[in-house]
Protein backbone atom coordinates (compact mmCIF):
# COMPACT_ATOMS: atom_id res chain seq x y z
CA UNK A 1 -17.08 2.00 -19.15
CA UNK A 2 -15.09 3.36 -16.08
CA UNK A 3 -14.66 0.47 -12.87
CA UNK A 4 -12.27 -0.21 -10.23
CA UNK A 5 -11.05 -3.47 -9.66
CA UNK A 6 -9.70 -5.16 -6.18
CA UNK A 7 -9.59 -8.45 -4.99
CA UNK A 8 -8.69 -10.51 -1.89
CA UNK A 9 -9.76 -8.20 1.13
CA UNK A 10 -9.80 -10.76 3.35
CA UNK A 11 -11.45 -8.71 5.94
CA UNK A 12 -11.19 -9.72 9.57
CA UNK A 13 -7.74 -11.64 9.12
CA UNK A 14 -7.35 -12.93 12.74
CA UNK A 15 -3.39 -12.10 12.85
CA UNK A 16 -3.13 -14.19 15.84
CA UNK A 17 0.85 -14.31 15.84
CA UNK A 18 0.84 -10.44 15.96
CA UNK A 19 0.12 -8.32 19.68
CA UNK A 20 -3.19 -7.38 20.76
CA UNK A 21 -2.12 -3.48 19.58
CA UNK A 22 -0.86 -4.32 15.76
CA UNK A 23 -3.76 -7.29 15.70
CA UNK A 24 -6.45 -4.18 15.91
CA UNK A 25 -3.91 -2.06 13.78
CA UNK A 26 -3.97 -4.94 11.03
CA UNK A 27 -7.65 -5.10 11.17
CA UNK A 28 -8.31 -1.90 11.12
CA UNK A 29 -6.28 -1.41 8.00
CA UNK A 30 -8.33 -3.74 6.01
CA UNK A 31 -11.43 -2.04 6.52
CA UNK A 32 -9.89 1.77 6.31
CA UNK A 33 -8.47 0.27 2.74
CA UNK A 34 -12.10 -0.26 1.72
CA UNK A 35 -13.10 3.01 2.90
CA UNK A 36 -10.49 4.50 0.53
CA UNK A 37 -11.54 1.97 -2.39
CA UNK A 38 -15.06 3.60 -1.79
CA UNK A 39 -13.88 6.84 -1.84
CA UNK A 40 -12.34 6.58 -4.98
CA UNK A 41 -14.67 4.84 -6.95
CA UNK A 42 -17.16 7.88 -6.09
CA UNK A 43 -14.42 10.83 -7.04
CA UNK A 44 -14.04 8.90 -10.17
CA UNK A 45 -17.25 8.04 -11.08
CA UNK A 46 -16.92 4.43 -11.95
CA UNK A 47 -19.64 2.74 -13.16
CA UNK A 48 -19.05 -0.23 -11.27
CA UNK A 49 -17.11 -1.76 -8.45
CA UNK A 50 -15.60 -5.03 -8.90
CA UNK A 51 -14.72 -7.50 -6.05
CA UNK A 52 -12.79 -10.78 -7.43
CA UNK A 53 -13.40 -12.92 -4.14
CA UNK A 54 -12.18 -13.24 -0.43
CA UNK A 55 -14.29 -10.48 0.58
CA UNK A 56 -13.28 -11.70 4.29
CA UNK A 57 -11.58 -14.36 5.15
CA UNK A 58 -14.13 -17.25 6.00
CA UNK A 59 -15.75 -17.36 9.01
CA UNK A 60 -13.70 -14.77 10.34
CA UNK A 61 -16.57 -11.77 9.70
CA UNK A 62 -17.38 -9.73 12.85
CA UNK A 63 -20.44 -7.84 13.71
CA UNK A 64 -18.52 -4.06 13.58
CA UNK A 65 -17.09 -5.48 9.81
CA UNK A 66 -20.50 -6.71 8.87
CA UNK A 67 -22.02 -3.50 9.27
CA UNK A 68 -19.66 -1.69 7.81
CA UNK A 69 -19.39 -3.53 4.68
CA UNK A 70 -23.23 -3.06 4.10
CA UNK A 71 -22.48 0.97 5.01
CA UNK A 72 -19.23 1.38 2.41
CA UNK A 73 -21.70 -1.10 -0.55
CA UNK A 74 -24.82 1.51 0.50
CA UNK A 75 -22.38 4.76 -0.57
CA UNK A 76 -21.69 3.16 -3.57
CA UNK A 77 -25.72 2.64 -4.17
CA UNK A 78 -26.71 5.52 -3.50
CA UNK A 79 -24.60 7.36 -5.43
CA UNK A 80 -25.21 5.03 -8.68
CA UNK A 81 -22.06 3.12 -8.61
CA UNK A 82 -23.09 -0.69 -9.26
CA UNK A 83 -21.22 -3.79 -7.19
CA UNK A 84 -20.45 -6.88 -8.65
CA UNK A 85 -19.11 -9.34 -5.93
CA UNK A 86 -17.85 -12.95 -7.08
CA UNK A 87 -17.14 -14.93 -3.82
CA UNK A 88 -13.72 -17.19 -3.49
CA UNK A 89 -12.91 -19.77 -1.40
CA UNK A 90 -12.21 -18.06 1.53
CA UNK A 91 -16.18 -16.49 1.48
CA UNK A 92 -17.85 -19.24 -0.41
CA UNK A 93 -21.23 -18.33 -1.28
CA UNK A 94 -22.76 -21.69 0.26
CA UNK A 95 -25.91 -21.87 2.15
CA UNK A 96 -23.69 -21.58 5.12
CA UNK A 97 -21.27 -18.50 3.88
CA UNK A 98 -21.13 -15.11 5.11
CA UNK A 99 -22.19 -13.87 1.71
CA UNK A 100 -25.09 -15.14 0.86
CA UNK A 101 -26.64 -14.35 5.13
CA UNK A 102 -25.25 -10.99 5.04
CA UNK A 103 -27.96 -8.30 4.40
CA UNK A 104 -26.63 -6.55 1.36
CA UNK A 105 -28.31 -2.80 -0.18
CA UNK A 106 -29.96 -2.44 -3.25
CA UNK A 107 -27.14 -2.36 -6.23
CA UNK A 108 -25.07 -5.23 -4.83
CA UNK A 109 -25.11 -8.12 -7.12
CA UNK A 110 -23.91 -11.77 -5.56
CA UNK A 111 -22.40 -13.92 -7.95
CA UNK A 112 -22.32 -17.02 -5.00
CA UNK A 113 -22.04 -20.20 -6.88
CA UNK A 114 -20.43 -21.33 -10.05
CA UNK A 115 -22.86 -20.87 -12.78
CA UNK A 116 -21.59 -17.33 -14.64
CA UNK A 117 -24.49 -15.06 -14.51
CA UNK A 118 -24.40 -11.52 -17.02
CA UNK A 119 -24.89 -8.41 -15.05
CA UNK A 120 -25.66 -5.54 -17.22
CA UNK A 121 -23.95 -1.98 -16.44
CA UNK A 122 -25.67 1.40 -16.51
CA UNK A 123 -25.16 5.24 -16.25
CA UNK A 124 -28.05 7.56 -15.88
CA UNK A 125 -30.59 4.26 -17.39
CA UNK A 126 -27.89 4.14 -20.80
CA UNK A 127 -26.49 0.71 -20.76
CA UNK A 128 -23.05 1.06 -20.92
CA UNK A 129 -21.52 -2.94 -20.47
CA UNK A 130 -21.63 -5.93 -18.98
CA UNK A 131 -19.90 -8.07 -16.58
CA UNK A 132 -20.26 -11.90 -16.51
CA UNK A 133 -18.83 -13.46 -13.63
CA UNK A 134 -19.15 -16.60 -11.26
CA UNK A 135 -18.21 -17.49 -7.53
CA UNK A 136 -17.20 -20.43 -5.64
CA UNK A 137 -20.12 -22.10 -4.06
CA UNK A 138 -17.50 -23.91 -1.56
CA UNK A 139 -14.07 -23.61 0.19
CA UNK A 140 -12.88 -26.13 -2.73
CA UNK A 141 -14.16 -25.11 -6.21
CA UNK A 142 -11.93 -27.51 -8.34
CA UNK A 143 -13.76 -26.89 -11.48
CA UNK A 144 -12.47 -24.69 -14.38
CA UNK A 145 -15.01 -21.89 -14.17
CA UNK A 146 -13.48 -19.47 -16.84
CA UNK A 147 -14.85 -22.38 -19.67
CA UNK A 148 -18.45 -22.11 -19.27
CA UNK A 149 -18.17 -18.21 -19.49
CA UNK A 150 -20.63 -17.66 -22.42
CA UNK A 151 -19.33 -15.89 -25.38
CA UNK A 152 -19.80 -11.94 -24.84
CA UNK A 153 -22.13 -9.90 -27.38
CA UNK A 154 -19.71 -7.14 -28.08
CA UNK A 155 -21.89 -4.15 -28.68
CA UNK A 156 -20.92 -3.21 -25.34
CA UNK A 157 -17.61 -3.26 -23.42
CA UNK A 158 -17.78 -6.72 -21.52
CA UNK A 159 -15.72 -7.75 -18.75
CA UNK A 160 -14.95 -11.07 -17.01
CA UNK A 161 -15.03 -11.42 -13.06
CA UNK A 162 -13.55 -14.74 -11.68
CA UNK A 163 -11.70 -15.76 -8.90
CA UNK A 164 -9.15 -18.00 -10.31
CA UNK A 165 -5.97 -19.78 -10.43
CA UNK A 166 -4.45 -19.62 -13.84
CA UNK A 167 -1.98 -22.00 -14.83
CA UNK A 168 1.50 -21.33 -15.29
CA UNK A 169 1.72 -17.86 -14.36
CA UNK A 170 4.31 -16.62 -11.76
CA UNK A 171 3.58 -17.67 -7.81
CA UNK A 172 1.39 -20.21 -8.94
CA UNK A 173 3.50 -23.02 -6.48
CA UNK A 174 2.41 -20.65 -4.08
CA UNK A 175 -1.07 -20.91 -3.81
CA UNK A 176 -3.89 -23.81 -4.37
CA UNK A 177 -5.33 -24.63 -7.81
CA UNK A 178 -9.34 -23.61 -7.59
CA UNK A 179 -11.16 -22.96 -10.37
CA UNK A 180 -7.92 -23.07 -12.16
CA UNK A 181 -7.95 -21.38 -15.51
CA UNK A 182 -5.16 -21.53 -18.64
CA UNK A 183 -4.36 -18.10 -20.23
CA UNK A 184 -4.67 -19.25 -23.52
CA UNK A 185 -8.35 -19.85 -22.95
CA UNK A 186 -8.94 -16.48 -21.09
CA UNK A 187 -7.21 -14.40 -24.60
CA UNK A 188 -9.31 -16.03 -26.44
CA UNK A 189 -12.41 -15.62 -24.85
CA UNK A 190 -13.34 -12.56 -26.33
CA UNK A 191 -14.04 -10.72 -23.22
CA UNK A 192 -12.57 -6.84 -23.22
CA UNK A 193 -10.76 -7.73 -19.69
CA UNK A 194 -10.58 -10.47 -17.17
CA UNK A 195 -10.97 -9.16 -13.90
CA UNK A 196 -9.08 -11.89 -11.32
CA UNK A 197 -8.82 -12.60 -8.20
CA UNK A 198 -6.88 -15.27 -5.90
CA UNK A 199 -2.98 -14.08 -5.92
CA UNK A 200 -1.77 -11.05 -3.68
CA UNK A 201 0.80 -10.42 -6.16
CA UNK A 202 -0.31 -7.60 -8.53
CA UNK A 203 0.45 -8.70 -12.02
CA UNK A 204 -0.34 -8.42 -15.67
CA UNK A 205 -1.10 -11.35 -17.49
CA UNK A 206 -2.01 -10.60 -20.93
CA UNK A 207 -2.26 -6.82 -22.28
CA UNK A 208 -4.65 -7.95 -25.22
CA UNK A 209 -7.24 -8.39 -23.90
CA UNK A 210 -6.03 -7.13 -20.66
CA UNK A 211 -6.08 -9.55 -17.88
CA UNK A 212 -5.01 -8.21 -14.36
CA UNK A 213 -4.81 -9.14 -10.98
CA UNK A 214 -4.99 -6.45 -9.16
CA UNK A 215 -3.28 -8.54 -5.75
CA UNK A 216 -4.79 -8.00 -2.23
CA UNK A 217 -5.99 -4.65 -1.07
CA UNK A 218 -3.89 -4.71 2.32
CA UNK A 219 -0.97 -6.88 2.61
CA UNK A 220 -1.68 -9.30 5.59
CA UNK A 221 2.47 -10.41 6.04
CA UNK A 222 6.02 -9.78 5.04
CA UNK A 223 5.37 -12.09 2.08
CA UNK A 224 2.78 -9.53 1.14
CA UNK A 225 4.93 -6.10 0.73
CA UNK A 226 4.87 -4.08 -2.05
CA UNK A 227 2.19 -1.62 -2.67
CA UNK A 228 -1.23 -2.64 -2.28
CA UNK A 229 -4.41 -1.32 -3.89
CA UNK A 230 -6.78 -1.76 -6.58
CA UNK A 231 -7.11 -0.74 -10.23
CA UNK A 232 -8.98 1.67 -11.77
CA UNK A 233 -9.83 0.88 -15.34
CA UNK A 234 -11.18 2.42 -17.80
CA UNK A 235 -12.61 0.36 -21.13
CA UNK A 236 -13.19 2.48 -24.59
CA UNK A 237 -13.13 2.11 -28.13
CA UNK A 238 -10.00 -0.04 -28.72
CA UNK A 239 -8.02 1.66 -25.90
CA UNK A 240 -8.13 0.50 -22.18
CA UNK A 241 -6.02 2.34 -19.20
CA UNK A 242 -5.42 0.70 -16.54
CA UNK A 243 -3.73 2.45 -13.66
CA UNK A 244 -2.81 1.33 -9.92
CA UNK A 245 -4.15 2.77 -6.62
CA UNK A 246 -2.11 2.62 -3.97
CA UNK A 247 -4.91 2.12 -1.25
CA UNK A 248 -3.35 0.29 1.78
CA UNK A 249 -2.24 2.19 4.97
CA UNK A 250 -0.25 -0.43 6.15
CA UNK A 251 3.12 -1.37 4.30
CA UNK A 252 5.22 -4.38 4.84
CA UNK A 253 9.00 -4.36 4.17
CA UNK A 254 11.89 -7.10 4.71
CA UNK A 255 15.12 -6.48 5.10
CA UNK A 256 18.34 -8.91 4.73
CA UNK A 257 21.46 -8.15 6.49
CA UNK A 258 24.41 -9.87 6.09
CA UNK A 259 27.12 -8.05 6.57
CA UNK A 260 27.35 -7.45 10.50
CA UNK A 261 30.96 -7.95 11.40
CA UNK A 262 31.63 -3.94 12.24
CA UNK A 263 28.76 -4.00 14.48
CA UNK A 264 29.83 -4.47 18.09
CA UNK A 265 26.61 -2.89 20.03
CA UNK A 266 22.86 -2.43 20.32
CA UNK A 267 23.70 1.08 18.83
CA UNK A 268 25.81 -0.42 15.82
CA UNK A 269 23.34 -2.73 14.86
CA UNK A 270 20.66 -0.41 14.79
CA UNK A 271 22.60 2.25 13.14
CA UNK A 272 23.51 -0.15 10.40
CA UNK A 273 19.60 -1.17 9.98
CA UNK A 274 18.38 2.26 9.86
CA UNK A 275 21.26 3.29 6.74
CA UNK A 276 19.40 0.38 4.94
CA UNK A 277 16.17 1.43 5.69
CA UNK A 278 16.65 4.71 4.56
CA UNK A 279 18.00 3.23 0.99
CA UNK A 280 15.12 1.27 0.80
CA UNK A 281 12.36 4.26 1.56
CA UNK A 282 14.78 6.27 -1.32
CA UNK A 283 13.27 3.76 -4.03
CA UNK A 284 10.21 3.47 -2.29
CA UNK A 285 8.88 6.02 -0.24
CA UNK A 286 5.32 4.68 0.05
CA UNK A 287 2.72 6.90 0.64
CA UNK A 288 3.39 10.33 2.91
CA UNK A 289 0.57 8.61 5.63
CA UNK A 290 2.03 4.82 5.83
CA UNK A 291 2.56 2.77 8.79
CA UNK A 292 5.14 -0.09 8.19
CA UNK A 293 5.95 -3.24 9.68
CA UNK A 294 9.61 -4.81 9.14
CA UNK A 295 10.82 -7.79 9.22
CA UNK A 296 14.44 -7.84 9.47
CA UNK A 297 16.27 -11.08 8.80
CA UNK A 298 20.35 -11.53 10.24
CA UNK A 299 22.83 -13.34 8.97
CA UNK A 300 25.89 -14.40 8.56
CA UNK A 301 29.20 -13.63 11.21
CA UNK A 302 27.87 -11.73 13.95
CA UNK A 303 29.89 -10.13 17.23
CA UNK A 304 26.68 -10.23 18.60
CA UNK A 305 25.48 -13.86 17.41
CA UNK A 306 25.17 -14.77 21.33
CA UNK A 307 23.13 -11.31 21.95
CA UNK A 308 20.81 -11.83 18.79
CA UNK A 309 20.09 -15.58 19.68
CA UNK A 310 18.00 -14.69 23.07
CA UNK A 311 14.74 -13.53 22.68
CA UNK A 312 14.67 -10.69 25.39
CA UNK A 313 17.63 -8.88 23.60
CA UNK A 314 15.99 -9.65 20.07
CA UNK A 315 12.95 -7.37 22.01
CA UNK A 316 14.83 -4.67 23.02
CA UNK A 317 16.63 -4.18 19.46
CA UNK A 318 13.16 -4.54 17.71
CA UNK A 319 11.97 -1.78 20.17
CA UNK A 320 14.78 0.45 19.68
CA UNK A 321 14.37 0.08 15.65
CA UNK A 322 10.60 1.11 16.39
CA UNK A 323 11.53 4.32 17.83
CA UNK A 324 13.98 4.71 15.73
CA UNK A 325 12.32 4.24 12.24
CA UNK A 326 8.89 5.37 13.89
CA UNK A 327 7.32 1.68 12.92
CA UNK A 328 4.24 -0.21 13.46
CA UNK A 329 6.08 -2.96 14.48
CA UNK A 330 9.40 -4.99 13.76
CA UNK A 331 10.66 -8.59 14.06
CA UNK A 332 13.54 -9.91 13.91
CA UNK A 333 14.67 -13.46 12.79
CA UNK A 334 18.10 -13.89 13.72
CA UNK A 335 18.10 -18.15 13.15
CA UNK A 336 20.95 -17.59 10.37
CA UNK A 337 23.54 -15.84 12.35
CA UNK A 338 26.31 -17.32 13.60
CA UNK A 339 29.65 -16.78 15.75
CA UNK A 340 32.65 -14.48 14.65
CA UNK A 341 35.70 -15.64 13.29
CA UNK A 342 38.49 -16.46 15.45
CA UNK A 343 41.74 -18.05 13.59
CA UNK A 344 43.52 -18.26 17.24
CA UNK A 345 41.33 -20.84 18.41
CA UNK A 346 41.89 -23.03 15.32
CA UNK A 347 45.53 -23.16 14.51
CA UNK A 348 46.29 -25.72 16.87
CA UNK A 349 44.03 -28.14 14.90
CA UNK A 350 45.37 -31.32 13.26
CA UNK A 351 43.91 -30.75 9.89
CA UNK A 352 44.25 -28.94 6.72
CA UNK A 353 42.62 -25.92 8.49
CA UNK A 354 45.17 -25.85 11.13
CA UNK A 355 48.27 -26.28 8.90
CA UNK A 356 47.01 -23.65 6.92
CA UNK A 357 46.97 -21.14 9.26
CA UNK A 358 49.80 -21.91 10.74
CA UNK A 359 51.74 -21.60 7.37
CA UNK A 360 49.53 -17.87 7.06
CA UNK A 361 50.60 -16.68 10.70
CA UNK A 362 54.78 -17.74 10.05
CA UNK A 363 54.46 -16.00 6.11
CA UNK A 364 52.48 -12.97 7.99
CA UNK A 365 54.94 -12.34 10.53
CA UNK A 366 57.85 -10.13 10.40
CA UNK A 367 61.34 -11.69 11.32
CA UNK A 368 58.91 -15.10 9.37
CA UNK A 369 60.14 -16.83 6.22
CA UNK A 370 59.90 -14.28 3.03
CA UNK A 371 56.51 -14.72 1.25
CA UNK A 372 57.94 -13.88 -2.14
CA UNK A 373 60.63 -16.53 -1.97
CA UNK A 374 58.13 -18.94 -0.08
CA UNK A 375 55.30 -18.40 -2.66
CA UNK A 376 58.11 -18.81 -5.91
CA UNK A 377 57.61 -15.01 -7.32
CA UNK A 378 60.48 -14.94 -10.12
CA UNK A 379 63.47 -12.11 -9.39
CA UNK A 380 61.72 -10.30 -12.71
CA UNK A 381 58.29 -9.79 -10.69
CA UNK A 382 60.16 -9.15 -6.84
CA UNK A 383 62.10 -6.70 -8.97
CA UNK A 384 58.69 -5.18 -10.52
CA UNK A 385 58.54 -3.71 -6.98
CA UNK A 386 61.54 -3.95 -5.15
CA UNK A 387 62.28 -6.53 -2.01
CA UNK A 388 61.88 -3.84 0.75
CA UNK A 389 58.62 -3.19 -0.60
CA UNK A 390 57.03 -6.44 -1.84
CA UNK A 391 57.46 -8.68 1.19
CA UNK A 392 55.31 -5.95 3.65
CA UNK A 393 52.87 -5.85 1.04
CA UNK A 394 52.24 -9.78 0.25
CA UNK A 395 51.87 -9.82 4.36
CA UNK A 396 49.25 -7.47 5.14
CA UNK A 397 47.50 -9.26 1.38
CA UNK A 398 47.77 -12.75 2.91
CA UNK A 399 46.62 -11.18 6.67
CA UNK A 400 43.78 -9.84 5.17
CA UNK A 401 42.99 -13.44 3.38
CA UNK A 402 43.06 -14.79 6.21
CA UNK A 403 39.32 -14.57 7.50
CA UNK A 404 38.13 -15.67 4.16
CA UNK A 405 40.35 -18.76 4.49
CA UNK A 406 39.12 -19.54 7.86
CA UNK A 407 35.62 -19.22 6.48
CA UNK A 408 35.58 -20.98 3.63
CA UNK A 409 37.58 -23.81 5.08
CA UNK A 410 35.11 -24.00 8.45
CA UNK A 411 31.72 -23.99 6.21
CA UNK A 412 33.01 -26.96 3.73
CA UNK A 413 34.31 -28.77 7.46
CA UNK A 414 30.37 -27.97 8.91
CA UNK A 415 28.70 -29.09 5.71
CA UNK A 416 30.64 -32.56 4.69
């Protein structure tokens, strides 16, 4: 038995924080990563399609994405491939739910509320498996579904479709408990593979059986970046492969910068980003075709703290990376930057910062006290180097500590 595997579409994601131009781009992106889901599933002659919930993303459906849903799903039928579609709680399948008033073609099969229904599989009339699977008759399903799965026959490969939250498994703070599920329970279940949906993360759960999610098809915000896709699985005697399908044509990256103290200008700056973005795109080129969105996030000691805290020159530098790194789009959160260093304006202070620095600046200065003698460095150890050449050398060390002093000592003074 041959199927792909996606979850979490959510098609028609309203992306209201983003322009009117990357809003459409977004969009689009969710419904051109069907169109390549569809495409695939007929070069590779699944048997079956698999949707693991949040289709779209609730009331959110438009007319042009309504249509073109039932289009992509009437491909699939008429070329033989099955559909099994469990709703989630974004699309409940509710009297009132997209899913169940949509008009769907012949070879679609609904799974809209929570009893698990047994869909059989064929090729050319030969059964070849099943798939049992249930959906979330409301926005809330708080129910453990994956329970009342009826024990599978065997003869047959036989799959499990479920939109889920399983316990204890990585991101799980992240996102709300429905139809929560415990891995123990799905391993022993007996089913050849547990098809989930819910979490935009792709991960493996268990590899026997195998229990995947395959995470969202297009990533929908920086906390969505990675790769996105679906699997494409394939279940035979003892053995099943399970291989990832890059699928999305929109990629999200974020970047962290803290290290900005060389960069003096617009031009720096944007020099120093695109060096980093070109590591990044070394490890992980993404596909030759991808559009990307970045999110860059600033911090730390900035020259241009005052510069990167207004909102028109945060524009023009997220403009300039654009062109520069030919991107969708870029933001920039610049909230954890702060001023440069400046020991001058601190050594008259009446504290332990001040006295330090003063002590630095007489030690650091040339016709100043001896730093070896000051600092108690035994004859045996001045001698190790000479006098002539130990005092320069314990100046320009102590000159060059002295931005890490005023640091340290101004962060413990702003967070007492």
């Amino acid at each position: 038995m041959r199927f792909l595997h996606l979850a979490d579409l959510h098609l028609d994601t309203p992306f209201t924080t983003r322009s009117d131009a990357v809003r459409r781009e977004l969009k689009e992106a969710g419904r051109i990563a069907l169109e390549r889901a569809v495409e695939l599933a007929l070069s590779e002659r699944v048997d079956v399609l698999l949707i693991a919930g949040d289709l779209f993303d609730g009331e959110q459906l438009s007319f042009h994405t309504e249509r073109f849903l039932h289009q992509s799903m009437a491909r699939l039928s008429s070329a033989g491939v099955q559909v099994v579609y469990a709703t989630g709680n974004h699309d409940p399948g509710g009297a009132g739910g997209h899913a169940r008033r949509m008009e769907w073609p012949e070879g679609v099969t609904l799974l809209l509320d929570p009893k698990p229904r047994v869909v059989p599989i064929h090729r050319e009339g030969e059964l070849v498996g099943r798939v049992t699977g249930a959906g979330h008759g409301s926005a809330r399903e708080e129910r453990d579904l994956a329970s009342t799965f009826p024990r599978p026959q065997g003869e047959v490969p036989e799959i499990a479709l479920l939109h889920t939250q399983v316990l204890g498994t990585p991101g799980e703070a992240h996102h709300d408990r429905y139809a929560p599920s415990h891995l123990a329970q799905l391993k022993a279940s007996g089913y050849d593979y547990w098809a989930l949906g819910h979490i935009p993360l792709r991960q493996e759960l268990a590899e026997t059986p195998p229990i995947h999610y395959p995470g969202n098809l297009q990533g929908r915000h920086p906390g969505e970046s990675g790769p996105k896709g679906g699997l494409l699985v394939q279940v035979a005697q003892n053995r099943t492969q399970v291989d990832f399908v890059e699928l999305a044509p929109i990629r999200w990256e974020v970047l962290v910068m803290d290290e900005l103290d060389h960069a003096h200008s617009l031009a720096d700056l944007a020099r120093l980003v695109e060096n980093r973005w070109t590591q990044a795109r070394e490890s992980d080129p993404g596909t030759p075709e991808a559009k990307w969105i970045l999110r860059l996030n600033l911090a730390g000691r900035s020259p241009l703290h005052r510069e990167l805290s207004d909102p028109e020159e945060q524009l023009q530098l997220s403009q300039e990376l654009a062109i520069r790194l030919d991107l969708l789009d870029v933001e920039i959160r610049a909230e954890a930057t702060r001023p440069p260093l400046a020991p001058a304006d601190h050594r008259d202070r009446m504290d332990v910062l001040g006295e330090a620095l003063r002590i630095l600046e007489e030690l650091t200065t040339e016709d100043g006290p001896s730093p070896s003698r000051t600092l108690g460095l035994s004859e045996g150890e001045m001698a190790a180097l000479g006098r002539a050449k130990l005092d320069p050398y314990l100046r320009e060390l102590l000159q060059s500590e002295e931005p890490e002093l005023l640091q340290a000592l101004l962060v413990e003074g702003e967070t007492s």
